[in-house]
C-alpha atoms as a PDB file:
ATOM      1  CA  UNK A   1      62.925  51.122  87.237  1.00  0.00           C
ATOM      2  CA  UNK A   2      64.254  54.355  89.435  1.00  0.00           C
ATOM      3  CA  UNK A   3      62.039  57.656  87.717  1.00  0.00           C
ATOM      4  CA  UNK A   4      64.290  60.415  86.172  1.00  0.00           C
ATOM      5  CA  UNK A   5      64.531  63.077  88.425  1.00  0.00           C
ATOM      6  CA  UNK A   6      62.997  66.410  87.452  1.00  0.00           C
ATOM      7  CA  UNK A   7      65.299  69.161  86.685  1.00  0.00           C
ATOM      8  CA  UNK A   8      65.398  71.962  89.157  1.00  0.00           C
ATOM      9  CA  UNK A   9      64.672  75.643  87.897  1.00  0.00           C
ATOM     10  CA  UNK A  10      68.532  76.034  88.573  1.00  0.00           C
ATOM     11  CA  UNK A  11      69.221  73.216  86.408  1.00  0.00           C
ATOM     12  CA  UNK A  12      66.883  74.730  83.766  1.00  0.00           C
ATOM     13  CA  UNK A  13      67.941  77.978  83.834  1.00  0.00           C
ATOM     14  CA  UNK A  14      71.825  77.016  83.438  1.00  0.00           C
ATOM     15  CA  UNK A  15      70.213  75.044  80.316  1.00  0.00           C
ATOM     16  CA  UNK A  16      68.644  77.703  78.615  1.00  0.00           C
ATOM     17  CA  UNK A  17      72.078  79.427  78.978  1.00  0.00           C
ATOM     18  CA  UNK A  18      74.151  76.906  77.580  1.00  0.00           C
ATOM     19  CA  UNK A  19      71.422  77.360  74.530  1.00  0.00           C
ATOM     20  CA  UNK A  20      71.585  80.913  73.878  1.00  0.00           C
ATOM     21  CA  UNK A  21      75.303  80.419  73.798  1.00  0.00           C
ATOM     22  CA  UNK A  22      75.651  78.174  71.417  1.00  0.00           C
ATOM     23  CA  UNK A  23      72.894  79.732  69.226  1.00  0.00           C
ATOM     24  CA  UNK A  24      71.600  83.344  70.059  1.00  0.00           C
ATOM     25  CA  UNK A  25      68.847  85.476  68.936  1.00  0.00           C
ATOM     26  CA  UNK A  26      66.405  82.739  69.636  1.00  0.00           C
ATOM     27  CA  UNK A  27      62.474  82.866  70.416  1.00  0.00           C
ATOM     28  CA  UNK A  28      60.515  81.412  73.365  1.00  0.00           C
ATOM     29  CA  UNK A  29      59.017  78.743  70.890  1.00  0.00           C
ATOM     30  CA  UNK A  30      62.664  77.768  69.969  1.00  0.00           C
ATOM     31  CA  UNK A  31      63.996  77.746  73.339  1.00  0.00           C
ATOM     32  CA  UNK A  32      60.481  75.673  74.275  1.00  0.00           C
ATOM     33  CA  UNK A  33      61.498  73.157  71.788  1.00  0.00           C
ATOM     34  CA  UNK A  34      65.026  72.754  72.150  1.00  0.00           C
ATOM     35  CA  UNK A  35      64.455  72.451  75.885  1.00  0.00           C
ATOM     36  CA  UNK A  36      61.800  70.217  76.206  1.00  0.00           C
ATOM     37  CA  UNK A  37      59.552  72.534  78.185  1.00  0.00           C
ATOM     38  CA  UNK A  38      56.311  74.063  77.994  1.00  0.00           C
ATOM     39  CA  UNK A  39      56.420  78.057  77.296  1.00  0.00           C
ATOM     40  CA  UNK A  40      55.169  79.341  80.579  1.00  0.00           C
ATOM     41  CA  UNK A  41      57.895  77.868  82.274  1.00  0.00           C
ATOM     42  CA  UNK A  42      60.629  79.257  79.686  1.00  0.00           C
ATOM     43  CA  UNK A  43      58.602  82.657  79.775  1.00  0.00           C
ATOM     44  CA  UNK A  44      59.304  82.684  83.694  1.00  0.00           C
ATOM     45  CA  UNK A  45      63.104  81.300  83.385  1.00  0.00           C
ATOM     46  CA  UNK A  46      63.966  84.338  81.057  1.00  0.00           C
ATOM     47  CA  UNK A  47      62.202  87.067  83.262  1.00  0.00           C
ATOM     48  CA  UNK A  48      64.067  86.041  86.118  1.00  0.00           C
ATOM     49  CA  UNK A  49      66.831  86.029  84.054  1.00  0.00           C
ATOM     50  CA  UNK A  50      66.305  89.492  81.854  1.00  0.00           C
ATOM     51  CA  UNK A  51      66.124  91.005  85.535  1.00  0.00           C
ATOM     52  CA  UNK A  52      69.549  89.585  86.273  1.00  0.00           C
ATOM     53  CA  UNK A  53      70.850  91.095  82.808  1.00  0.00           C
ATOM     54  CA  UNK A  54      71.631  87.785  81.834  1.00  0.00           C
ATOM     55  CA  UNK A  55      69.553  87.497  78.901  1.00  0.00           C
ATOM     56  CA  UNK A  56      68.215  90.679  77.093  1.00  0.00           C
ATOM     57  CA  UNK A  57      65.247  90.542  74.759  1.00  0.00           C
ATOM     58  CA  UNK A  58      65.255  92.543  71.406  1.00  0.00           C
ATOM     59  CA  UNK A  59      62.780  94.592  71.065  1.00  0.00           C
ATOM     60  CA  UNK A  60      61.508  94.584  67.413  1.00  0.00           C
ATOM     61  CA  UNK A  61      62.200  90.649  66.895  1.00  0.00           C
ATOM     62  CA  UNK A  62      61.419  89.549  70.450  1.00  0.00           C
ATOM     63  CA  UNK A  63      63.980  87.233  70.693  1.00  0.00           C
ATOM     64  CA  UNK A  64      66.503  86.629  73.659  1.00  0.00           C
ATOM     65  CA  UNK A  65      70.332  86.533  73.845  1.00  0.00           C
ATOM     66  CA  UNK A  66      72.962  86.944  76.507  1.00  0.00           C
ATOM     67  CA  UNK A  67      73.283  89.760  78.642  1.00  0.00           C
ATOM     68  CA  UNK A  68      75.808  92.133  79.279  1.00  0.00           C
ATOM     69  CA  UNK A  69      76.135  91.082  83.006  1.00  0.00           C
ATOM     70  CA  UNK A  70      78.154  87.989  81.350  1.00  0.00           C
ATOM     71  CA  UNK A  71      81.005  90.388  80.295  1.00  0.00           C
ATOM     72  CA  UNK A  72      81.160  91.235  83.947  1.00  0.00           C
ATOM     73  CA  UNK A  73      81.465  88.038  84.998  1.00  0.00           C
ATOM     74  CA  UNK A  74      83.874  87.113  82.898  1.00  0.00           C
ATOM     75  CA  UNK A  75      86.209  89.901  83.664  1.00  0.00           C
ATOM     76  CA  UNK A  76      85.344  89.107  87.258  1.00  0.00           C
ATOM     77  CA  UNK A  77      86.703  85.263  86.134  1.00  0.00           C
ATOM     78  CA  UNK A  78      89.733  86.566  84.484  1.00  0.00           C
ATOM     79  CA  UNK A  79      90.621  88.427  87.383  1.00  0.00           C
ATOM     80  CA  UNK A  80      90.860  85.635  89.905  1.00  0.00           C
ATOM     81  CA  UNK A  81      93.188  84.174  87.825  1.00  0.00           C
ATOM     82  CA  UNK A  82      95.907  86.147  89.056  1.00  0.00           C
ATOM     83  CA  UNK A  83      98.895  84.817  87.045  1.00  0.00           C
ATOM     84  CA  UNK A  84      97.161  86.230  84.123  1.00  0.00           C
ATOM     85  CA  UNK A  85      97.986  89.657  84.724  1.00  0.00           C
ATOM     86  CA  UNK A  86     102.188  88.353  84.978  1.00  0.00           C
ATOM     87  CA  UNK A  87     101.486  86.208  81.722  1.00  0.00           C
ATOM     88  CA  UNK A  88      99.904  89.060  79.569  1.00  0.00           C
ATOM     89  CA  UNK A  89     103.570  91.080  78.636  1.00  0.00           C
ATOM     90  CA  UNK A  90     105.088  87.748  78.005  1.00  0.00           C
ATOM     91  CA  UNK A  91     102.146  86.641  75.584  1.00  0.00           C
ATOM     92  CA  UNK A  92     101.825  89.653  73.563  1.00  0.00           C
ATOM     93  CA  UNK A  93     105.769  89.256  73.162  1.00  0.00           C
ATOM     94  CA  UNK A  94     105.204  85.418  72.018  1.00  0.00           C
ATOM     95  CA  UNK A  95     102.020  86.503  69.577  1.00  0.00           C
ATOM     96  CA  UNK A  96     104.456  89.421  68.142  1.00  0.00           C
ATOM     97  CA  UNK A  97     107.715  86.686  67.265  1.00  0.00           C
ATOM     98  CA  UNK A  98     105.674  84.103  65.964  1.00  0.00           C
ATOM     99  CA  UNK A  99     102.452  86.639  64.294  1.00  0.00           C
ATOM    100  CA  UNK A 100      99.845  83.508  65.583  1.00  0.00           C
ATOM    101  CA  UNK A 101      97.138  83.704  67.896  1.00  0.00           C
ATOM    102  CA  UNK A 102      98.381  82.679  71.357  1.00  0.00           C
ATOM    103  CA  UNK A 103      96.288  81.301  73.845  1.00  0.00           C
ATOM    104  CA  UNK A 104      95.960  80.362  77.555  1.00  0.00           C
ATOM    105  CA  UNK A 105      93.667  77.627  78.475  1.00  0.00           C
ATOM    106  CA  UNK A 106      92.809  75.489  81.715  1.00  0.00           C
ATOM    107  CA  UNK A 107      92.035  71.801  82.822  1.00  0.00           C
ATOM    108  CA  UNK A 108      88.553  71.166  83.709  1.00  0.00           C
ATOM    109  CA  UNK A 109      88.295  67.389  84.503  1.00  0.00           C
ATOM    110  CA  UNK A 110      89.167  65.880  80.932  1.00  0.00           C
ATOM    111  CA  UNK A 111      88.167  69.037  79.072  1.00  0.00           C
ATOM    112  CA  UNK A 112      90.300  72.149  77.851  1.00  0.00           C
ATOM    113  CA  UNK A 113      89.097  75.263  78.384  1.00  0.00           C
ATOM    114  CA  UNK A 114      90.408  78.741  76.936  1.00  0.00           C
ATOM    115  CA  UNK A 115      89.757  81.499  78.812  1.00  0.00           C
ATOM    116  CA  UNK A 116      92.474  83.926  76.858  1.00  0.00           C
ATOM    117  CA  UNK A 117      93.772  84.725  73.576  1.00  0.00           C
ATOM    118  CA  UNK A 118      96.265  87.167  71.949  1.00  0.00           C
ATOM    119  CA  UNK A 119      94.636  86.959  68.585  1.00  0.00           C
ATOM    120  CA  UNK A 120      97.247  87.312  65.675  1.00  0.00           C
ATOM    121  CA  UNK A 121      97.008  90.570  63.157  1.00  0.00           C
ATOM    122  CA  UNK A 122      97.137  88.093  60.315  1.00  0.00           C
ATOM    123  CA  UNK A 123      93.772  88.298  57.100  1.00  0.00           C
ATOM    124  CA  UNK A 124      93.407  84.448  57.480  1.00  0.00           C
ATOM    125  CA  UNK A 125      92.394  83.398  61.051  1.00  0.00           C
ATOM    126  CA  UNK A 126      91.178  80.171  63.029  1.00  0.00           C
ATOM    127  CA  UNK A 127      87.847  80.152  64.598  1.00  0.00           C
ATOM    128  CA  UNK A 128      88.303  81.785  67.825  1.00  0.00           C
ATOM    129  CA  UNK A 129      88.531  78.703  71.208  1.00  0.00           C
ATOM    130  CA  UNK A 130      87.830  81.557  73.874  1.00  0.00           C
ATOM    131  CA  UNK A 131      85.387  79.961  76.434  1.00  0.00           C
ATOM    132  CA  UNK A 132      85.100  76.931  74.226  1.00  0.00           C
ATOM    133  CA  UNK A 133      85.441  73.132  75.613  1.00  0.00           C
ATOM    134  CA  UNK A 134      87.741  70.309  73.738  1.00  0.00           C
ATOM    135  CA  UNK A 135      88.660  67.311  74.680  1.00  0.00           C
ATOM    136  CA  UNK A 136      91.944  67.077  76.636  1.00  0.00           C
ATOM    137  CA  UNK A 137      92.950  64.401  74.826  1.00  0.00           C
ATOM    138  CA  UNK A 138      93.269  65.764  71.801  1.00  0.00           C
ATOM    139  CA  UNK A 139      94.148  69.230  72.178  1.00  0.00           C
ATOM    140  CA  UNK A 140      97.786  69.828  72.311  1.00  0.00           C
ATOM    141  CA  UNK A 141      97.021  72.112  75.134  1.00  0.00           C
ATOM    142  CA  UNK A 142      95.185  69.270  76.930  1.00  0.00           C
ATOM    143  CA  UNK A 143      97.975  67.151  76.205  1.00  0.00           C
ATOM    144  CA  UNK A 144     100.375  68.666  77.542  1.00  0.00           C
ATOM    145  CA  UNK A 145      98.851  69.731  80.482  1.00  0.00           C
ATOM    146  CA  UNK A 146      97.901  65.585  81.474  1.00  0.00           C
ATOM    147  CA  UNK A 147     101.919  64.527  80.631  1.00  0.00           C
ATOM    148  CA  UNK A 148     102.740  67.798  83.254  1.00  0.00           C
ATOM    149  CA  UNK A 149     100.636  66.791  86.139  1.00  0.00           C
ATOM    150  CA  UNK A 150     102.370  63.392  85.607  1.00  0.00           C
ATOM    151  CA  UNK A 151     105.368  65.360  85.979  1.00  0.00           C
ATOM    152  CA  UNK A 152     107.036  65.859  83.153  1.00  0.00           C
ATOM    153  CA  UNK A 153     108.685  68.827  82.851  1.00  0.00           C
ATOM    154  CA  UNK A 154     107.768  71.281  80.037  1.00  0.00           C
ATOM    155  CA  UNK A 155     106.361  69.272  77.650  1.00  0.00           C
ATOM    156  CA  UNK A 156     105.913  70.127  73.918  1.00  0.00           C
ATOM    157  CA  UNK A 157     103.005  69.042  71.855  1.00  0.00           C
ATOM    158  CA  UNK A 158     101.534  69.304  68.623  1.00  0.00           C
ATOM    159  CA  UNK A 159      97.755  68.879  67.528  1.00  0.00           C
ATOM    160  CA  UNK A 160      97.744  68.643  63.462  1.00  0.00           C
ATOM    161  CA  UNK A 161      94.169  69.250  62.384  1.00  0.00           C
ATOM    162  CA  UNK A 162      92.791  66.500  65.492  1.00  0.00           C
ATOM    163  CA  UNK A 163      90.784  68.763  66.980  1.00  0.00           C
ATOM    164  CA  UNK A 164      90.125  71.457  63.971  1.00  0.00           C
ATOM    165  CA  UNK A 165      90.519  70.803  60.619  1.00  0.00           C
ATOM    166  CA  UNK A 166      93.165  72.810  58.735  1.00  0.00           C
ATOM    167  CA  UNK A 167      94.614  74.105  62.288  1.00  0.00           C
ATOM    168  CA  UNK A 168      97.452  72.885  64.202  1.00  0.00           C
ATOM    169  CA  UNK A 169      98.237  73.895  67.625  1.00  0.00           C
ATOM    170  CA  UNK A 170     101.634  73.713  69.525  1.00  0.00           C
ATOM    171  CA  UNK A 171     101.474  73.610  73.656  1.00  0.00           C
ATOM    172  CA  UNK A 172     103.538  73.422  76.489  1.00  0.00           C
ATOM    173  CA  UNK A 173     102.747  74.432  80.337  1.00  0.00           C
ATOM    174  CA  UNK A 174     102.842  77.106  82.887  1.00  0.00           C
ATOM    175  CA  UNK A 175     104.190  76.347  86.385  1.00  0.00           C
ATOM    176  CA  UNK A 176     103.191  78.222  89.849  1.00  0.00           C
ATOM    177  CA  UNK A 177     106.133  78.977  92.045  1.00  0.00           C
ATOM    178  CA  UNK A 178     105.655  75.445  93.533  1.00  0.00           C
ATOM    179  CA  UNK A 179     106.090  74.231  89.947  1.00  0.00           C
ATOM    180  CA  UNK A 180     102.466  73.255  89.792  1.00  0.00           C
ATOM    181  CA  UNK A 181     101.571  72.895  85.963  1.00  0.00           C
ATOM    182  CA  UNK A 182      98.418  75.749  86.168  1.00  0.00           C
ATOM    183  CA  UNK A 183      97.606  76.449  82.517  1.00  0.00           C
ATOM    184  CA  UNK A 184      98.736  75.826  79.245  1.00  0.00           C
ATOM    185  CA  UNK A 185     100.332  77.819  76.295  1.00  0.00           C
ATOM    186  CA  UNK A 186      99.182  77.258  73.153  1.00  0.00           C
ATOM    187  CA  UNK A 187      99.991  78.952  69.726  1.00  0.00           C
ATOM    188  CA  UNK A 188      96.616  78.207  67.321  1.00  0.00           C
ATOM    189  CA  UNK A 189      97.280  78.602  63.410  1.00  0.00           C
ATOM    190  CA  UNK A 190      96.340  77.361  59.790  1.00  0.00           C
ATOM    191  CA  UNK A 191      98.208  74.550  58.497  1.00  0.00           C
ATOM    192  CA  UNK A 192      99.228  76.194  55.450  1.00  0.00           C
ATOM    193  CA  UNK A 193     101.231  79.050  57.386  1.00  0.00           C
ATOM    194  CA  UNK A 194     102.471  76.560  60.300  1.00  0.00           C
ATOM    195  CA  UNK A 195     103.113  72.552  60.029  1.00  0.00           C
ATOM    196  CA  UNK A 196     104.628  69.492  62.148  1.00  0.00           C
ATOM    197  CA  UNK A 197     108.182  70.334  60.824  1.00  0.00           C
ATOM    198  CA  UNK A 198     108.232  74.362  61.194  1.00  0.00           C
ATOM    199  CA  UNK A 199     106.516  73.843  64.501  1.00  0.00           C
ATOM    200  CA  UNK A 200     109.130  71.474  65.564  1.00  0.00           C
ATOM    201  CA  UNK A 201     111.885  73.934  64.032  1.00  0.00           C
ATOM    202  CA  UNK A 202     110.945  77.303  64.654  1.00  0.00           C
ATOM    203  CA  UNK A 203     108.277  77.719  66.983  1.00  0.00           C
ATOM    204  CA  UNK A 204     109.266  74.883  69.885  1.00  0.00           C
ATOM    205  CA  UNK A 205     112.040  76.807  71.007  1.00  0.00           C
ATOM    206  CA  UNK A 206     110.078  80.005  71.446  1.00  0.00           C
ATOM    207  CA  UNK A 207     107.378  78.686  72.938  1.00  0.00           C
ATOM    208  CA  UNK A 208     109.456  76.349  75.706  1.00  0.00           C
ATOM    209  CA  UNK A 209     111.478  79.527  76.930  1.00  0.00           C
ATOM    210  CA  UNK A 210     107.886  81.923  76.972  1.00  0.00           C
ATOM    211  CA  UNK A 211     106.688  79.257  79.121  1.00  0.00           C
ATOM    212  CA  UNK A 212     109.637  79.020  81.812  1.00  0.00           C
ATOM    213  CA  UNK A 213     110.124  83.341  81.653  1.00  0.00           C
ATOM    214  CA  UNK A 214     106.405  83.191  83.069  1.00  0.00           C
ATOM    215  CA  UNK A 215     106.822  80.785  84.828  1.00  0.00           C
ATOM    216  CA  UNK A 216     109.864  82.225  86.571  1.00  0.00           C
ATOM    217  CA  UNK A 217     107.821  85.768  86.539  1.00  0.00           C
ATOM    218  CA  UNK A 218     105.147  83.968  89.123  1.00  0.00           C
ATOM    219  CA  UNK A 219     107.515  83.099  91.630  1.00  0.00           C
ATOM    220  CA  UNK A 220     108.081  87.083  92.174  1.00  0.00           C
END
């Protein structure tokens, strides 16, 4: 039988990440134990890290979280996306008609991944997606984003509490100039402000002609 190959500090490293982003304001005897490794080695992962500022230790508890250099990174992320800055006008304009949180998202092999949001002004909310993973077969955004690339046109799909229970979300696509499908536009709400047959009503038509204004913005 072929021996599992040890993980590399890289490998490690981008582990104890992916940890203190899911759950921060951990300890070295937590992180030890969720990753399996002895504490000398995590001790020497998060100093090379802390010197990065990608984790920062607090100083009364001791305990790590991310670092501020991820907000730079991220902004450094959102940048290279350069339809973004087109899309922003024509999303605020979208969350304003509709008073929903309105998201962008990307394809990442058979994952969804949101990278913006225009987050509705409204008391009740849905738990924010913004640098969360989903499965692309599930989210509406995913969905539509799969039936684009096999080239149908602007497609409109509806997730109704799939992926989130209580939420339904409403997606269609974004085209590049060579009518690529690059992202797709989503509109994220409760149920019990926004179901199947509003969505279908109401909110289709909105969100089909946002989609093909920015869409016709990128080619400029």
């Amino acid at each position: 039988m072929k021996k599992k190959e040890a993980k590399t500090s890289i490998e490690k490293a981008l582990d104890l990440i992916e940890t203190l982003k899911n759950v921060d304001d951990l300890g070295v005897t937590e992180l030890s134990n969720i990753l399996n490794l002895n504490k000398n080695n995590v001790f020497r992962l998060l100093a090379t890290l802390e010197t990065k500022g990608l984790v920062e230790q607090d100083e009364e508890t001791g305990h790590y979280k991310l670092g501020m250099k991820f907000l730079y990174l991220e902004h450094a992320y959102l940048k290279s996306l350069h339809f973004l800055q087109k899309a922003k006008p024509f999303l605020r304009k979208l969350r304003n008609k509709t008073g929903e949180t309105v998201y962008l998202s990307i394809l990442h092999k058979d994952e969804i991944v949101y990278v913006y949001a225009e987050e509705s002004n409204r008391s009740v909310l849905v738990h924010p997606r913004i640098a969360k993973r989903y499965s692309a077969k599930t989210t509406a955004a995913g969905k539509a984003l799969k039936k684009a690339e096999k080239k149908e046109d602007y497609p409109f799909e509806i997730d109704e509490a799939k992926t989130e229970e209580e939420v339904i979300e409403v997606a269609t696509v974004i085209k590049d100039e060579w009518k690529h499908p690059i992202a797709a536009l989503s509109i994220l709400a409760p149920i019990s402000r926004l179901n199947k047959e509003k969505a279908e009503k109401e909110v289709k038509k909105i969100l089909l002609n946002t989609a093909k204004e920015i869409s016709e913005n990128l080619k400029s």
